[in-house]
C-alpha atoms as a PDB file:
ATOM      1  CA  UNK A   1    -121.456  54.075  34.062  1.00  0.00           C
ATOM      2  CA  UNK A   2    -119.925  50.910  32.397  1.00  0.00           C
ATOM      3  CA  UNK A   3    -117.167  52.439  30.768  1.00  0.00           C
ATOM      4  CA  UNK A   4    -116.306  54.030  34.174  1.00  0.00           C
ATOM      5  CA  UNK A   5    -116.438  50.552  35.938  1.00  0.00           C
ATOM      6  CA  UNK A   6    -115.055  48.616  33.348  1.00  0.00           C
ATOM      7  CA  UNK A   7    -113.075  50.559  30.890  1.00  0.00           C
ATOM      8  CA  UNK A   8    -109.326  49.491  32.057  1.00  0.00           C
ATOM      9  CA  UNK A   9    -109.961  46.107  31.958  1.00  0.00           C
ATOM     10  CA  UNK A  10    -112.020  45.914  29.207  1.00  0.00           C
ATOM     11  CA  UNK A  11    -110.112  48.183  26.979  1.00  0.00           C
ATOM     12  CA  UNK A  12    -107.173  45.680  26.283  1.00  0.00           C
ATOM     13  CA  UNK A  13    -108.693  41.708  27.373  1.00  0.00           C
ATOM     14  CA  UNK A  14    -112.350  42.643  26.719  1.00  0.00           C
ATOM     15  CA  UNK A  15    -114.908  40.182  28.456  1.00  0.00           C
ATOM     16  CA  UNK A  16    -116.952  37.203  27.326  1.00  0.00           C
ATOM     17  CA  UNK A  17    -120.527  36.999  27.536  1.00  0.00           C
ATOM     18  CA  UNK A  18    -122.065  33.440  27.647  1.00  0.00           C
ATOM     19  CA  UNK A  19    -125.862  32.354  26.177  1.00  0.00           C
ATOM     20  CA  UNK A  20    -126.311  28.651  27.243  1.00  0.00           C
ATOM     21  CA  UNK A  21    -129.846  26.998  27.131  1.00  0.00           C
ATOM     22  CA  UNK A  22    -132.213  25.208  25.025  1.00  0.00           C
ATOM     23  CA  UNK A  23    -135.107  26.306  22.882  1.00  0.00           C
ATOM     24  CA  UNK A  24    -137.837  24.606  21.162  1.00  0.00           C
ATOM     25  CA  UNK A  25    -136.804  23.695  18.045  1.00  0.00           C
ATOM     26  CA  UNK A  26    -133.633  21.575  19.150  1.00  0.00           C
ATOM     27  CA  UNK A  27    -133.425  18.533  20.915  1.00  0.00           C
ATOM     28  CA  UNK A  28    -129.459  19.493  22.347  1.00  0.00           C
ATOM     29  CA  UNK A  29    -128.070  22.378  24.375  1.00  0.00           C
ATOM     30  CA  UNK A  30    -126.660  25.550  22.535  1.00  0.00           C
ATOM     31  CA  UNK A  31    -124.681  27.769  22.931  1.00  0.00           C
ATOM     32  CA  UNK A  32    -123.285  31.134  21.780  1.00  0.00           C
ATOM     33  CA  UNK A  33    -120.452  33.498  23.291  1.00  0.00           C
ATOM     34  CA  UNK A  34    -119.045  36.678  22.553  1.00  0.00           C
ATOM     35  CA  UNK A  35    -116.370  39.154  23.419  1.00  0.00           C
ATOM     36  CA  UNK A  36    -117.231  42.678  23.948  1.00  0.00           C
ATOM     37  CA  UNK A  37    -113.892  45.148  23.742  1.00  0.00           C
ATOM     38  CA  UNK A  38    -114.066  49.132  24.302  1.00  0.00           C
ATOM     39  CA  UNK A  39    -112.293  51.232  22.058  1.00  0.00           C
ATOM     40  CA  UNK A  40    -110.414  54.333  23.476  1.00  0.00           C
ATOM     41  CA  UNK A  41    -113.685  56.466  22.507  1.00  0.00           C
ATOM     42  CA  UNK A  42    -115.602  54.380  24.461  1.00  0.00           C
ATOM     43  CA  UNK A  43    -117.412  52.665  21.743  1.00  0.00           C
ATOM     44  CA  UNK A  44    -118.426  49.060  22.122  1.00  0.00           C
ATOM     45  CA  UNK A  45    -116.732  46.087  20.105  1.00  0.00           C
ATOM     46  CA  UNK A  46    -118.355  43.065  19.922  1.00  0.00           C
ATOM     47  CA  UNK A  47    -116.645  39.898  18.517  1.00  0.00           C
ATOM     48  CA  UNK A  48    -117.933  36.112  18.019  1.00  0.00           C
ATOM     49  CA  UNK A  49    -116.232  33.592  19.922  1.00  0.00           C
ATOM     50  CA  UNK A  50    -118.451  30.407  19.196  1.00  0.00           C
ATOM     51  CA  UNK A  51    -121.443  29.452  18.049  1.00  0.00           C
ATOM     52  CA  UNK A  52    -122.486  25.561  18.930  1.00  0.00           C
ATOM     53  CA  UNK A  53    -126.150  24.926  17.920  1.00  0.00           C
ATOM     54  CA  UNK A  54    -128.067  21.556  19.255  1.00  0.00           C
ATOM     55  CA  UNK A  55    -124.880  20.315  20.542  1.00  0.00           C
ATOM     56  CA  UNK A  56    -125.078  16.145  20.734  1.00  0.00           C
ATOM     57  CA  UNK A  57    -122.106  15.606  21.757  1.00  0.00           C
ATOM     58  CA  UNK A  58    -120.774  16.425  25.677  1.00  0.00           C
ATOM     59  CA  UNK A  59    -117.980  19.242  25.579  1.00  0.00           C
ATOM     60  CA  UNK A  60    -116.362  21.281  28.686  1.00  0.00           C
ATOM     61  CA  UNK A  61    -116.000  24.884  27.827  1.00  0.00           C
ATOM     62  CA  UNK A  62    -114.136  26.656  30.258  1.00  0.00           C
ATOM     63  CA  UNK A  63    -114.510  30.356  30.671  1.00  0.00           C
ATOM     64  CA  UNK A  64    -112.648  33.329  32.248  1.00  0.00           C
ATOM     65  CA  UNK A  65    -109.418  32.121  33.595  1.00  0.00           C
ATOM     66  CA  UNK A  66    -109.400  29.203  31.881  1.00  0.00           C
ATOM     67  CA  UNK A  67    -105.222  28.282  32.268  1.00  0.00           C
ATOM     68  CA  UNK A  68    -105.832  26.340  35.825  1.00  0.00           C
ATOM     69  CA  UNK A  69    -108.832  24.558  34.936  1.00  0.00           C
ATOM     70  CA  UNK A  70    -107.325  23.163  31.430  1.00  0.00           C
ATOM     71  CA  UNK A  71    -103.936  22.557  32.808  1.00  0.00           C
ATOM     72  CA  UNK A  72    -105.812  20.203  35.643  1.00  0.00           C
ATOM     73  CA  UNK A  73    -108.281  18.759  32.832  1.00  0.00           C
ATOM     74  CA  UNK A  74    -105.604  17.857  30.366  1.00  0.00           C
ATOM     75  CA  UNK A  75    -102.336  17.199  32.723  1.00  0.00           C
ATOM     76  CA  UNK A  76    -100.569  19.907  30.457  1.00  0.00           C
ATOM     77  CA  UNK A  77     -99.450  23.128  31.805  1.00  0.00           C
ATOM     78  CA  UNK A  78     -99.757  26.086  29.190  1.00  0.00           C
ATOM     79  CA  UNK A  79     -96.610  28.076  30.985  1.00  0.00           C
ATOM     80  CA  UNK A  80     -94.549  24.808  30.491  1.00  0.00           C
ATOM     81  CA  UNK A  81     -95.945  24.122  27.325  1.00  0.00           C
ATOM     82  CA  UNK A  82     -94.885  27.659  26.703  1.00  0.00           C
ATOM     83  CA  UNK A  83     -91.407  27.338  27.851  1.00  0.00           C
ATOM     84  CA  UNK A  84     -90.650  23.813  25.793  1.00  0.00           C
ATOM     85  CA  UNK A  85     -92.016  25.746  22.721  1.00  0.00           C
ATOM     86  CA  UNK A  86     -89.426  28.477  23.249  1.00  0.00           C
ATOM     87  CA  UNK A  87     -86.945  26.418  24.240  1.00  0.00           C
ATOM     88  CA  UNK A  88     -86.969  24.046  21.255  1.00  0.00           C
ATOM     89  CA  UNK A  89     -87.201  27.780  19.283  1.00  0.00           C
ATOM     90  CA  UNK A  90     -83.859  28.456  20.506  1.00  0.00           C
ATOM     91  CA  UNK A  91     -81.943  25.175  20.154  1.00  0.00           C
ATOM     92  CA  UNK A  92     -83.092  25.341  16.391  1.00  0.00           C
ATOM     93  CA  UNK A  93     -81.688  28.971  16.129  1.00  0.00           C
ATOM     94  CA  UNK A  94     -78.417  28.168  17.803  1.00  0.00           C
ATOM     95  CA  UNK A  95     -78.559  24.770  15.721  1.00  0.00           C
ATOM     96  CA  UNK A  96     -78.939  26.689  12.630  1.00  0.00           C
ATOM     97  CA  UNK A  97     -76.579  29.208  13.666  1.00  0.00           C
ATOM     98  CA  UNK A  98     -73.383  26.738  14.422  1.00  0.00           C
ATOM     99  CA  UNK A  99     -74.118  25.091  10.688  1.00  0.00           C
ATOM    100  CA  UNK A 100     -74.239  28.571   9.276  1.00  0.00           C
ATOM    101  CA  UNK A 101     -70.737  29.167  10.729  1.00  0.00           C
ATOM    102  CA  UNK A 102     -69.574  25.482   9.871  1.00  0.00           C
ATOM    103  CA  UNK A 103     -70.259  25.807   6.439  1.00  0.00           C
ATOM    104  CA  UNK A 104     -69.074  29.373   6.399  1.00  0.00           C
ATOM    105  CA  UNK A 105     -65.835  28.532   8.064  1.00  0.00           C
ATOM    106  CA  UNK A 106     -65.287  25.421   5.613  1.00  0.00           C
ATOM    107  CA  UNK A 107     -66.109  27.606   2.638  1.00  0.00           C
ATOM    108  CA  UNK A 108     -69.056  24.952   1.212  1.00  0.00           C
ATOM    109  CA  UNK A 109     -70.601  26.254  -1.510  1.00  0.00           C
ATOM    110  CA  UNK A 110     -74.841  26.768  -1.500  1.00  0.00           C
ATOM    111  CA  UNK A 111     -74.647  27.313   1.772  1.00  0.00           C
ATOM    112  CA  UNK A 112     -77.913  29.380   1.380  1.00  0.00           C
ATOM    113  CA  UNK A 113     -79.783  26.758  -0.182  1.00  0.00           C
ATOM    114  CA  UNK A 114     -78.621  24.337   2.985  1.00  0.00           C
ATOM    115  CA  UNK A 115     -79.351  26.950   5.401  1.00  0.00           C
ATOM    116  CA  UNK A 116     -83.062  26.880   3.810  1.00  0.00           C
ATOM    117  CA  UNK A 117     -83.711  23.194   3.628  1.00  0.00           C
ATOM    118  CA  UNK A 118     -82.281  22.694   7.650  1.00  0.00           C
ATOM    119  CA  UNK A 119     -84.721  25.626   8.542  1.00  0.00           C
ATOM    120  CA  UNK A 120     -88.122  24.169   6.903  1.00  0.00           C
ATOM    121  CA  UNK A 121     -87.344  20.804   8.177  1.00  0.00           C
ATOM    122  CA  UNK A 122     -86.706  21.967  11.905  1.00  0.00           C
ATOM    123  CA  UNK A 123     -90.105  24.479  11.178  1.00  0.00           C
ATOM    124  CA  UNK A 124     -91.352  21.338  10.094  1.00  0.00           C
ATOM    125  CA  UNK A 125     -90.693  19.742  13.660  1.00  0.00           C
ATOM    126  CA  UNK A 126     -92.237  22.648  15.477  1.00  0.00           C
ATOM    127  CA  UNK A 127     -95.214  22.483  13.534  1.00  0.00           C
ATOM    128  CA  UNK A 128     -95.161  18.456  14.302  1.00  0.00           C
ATOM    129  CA  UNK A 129     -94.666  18.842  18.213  1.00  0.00           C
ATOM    130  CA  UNK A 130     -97.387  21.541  17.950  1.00  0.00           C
ATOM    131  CA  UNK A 131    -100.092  19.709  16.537  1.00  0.00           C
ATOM    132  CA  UNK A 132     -99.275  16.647  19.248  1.00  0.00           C
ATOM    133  CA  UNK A 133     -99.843  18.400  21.858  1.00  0.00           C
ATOM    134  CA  UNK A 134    -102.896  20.343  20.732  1.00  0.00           C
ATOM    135  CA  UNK A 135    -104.169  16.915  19.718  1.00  0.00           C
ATOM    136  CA  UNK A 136    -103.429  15.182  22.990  1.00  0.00           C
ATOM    137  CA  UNK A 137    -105.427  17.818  25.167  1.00  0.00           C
ATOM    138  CA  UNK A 138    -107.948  17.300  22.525  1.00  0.00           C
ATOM    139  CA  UNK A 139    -108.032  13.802  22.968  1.00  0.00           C
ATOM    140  CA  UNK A 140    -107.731  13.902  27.109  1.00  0.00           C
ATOM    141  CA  UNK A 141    -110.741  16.761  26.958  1.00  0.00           C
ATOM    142  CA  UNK A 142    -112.806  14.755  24.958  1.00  0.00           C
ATOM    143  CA  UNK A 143    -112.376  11.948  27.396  1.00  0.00           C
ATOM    144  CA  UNK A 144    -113.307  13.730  30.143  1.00  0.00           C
ATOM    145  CA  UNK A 145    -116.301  15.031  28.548  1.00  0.00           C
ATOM    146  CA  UNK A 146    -117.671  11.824  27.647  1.00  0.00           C
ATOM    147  CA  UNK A 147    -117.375  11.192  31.093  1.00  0.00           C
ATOM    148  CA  UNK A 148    -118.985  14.063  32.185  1.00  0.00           C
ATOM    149  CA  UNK A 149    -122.241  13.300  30.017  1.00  0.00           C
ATOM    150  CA  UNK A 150    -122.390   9.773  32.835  1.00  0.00           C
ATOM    151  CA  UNK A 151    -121.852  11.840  35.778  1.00  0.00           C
ATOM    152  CA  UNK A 152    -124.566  12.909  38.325  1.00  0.00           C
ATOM    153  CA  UNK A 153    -126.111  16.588  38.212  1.00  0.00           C
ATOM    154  CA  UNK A 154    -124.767  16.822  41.847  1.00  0.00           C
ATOM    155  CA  UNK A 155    -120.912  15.971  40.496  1.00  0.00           C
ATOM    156  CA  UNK A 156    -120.828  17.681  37.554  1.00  0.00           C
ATOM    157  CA  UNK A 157    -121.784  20.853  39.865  1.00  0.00           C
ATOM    158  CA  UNK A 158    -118.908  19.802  42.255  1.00  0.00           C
ATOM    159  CA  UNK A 159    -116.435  18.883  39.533  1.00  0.00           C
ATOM    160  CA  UNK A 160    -117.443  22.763  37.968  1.00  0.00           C
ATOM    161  CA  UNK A 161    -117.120  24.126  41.154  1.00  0.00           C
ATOM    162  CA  UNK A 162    -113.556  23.063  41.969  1.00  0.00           C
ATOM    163  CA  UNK A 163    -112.226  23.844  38.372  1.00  0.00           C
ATOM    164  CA  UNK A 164    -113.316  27.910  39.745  1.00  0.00           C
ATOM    165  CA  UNK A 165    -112.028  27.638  43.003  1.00  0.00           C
ATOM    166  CA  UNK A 166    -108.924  26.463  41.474  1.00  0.00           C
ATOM    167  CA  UNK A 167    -109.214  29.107  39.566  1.00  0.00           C
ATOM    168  CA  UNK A 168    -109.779  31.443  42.259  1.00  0.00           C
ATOM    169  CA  UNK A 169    -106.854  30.227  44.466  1.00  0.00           C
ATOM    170  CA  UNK A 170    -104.029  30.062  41.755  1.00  0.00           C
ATOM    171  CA  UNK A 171    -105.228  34.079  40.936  1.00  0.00           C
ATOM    172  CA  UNK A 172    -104.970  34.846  44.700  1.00  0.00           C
ATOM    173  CA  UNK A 173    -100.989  33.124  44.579  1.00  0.00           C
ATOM    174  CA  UNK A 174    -100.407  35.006  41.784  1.00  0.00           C
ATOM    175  CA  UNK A 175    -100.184  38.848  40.637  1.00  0.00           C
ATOM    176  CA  UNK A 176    -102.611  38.370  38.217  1.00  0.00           C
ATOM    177  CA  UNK A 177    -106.037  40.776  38.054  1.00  0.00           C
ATOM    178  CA  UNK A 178    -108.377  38.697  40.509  1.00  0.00           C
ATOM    179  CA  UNK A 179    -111.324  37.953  38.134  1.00  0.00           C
ATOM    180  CA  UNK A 180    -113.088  35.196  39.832  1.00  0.00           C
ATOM    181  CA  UNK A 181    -114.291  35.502  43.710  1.00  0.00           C
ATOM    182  CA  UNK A 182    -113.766  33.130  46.413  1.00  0.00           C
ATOM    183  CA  UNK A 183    -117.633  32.863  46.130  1.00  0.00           C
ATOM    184  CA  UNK A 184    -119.469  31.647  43.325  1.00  0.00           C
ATOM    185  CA  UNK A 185    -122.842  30.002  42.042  1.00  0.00           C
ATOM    186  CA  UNK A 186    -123.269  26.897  39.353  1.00  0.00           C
ATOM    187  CA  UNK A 187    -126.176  26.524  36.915  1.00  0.00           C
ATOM    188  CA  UNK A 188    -126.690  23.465  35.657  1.00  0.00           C
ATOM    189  CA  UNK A 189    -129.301  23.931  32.249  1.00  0.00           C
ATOM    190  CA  UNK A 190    -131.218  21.086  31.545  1.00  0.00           C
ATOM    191  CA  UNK A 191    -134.185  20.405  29.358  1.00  0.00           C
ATOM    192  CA  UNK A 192    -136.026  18.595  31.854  1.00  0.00           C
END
């Protein structure tokens, strides 16, 4: 019966499973998540996604659709972060490309050994504007979830709410496979 529900969508994006809570032994939340795939014989796959045991520290984990809900938590679009990737992608080429023919055209010799050097110090770059950005939606996540650990059950429930119905609304503006209703429900696990 699953696999006749479930088996197009599952069979390429697979879905996550959640286990959230506390236990006995630990002080802190845990929590563990996995991804469970189909094959075409209609086997199941399961993968780990993360395992976070007596967590001390607030953190936002974002499930699902999660593209709205970071973009509005860190200020940083992933379809624009996207694009500028590309973008600076193809200036290097073309950069690359026009010294290529330069050197060609002026008959330097090496040109090989310059073509090399230009391309690991523009790879260099990519890497460098990579690792910013990762680390400043690190940094503005992190913010916001030591905020979060301050906030009242009540907001944190709104705040949770809104990131779905964001969620919900950018899916029903878009083409994309609706996965998250107009309707939903927030638990909030505490140890008390």
């Amino acid at each position: 019966m699953i696999w006749e529900i479930f088996s197009y969508e599952l069979n390429f994006e697979g879905t996550e499973i959640i286990i959230a809570g506390f236990d006995k032994k630990h002080h802190y939340g845990s929590l563990y998540s996995f991804n469970i795939y189909f094959n075409h014989n209609g086997n199941l796959i399961i993968r780990d996604v993360e395992s976070i045991v007596n967590c001390e520290e607030a953190f936002i984990r974002v499930y699902a659709m999660n593209e709205e809900a970071y973009a509005f938590i860190t200020d940083v679009s992933s379809d624009f972060e996207e694009y500028v990737k590309r973008t600076l992608k193809t200036v290097n080429n073309n950069i690359i490309q026009n010294i290529e023919w330069f050197l060609k055209s002026k008959q330097i010799k090496n040109v090989h050994e310059i073509l090399e050097i230009l391309k690991n110090e523009l790879l260099i770059g990519e890497i460098n504007l990579n690792r910013h950005i990762e680390n400043f939606k690190l940094d503005i996540i992190q913010d916001t979830s030591n905020c979060c650990e301050y906030l009242p059950r009540q907001l944190l429930c709104d705040f949770a709410d809104s990131l779905i119905k964001l969620t919900a609304l950018k899916q029903k503006l878009s083409l994309d496979l609706e996965t998250v209703s107009s309707e939903s429900d927030i638990a909030l696990i505490t140890k008390t």
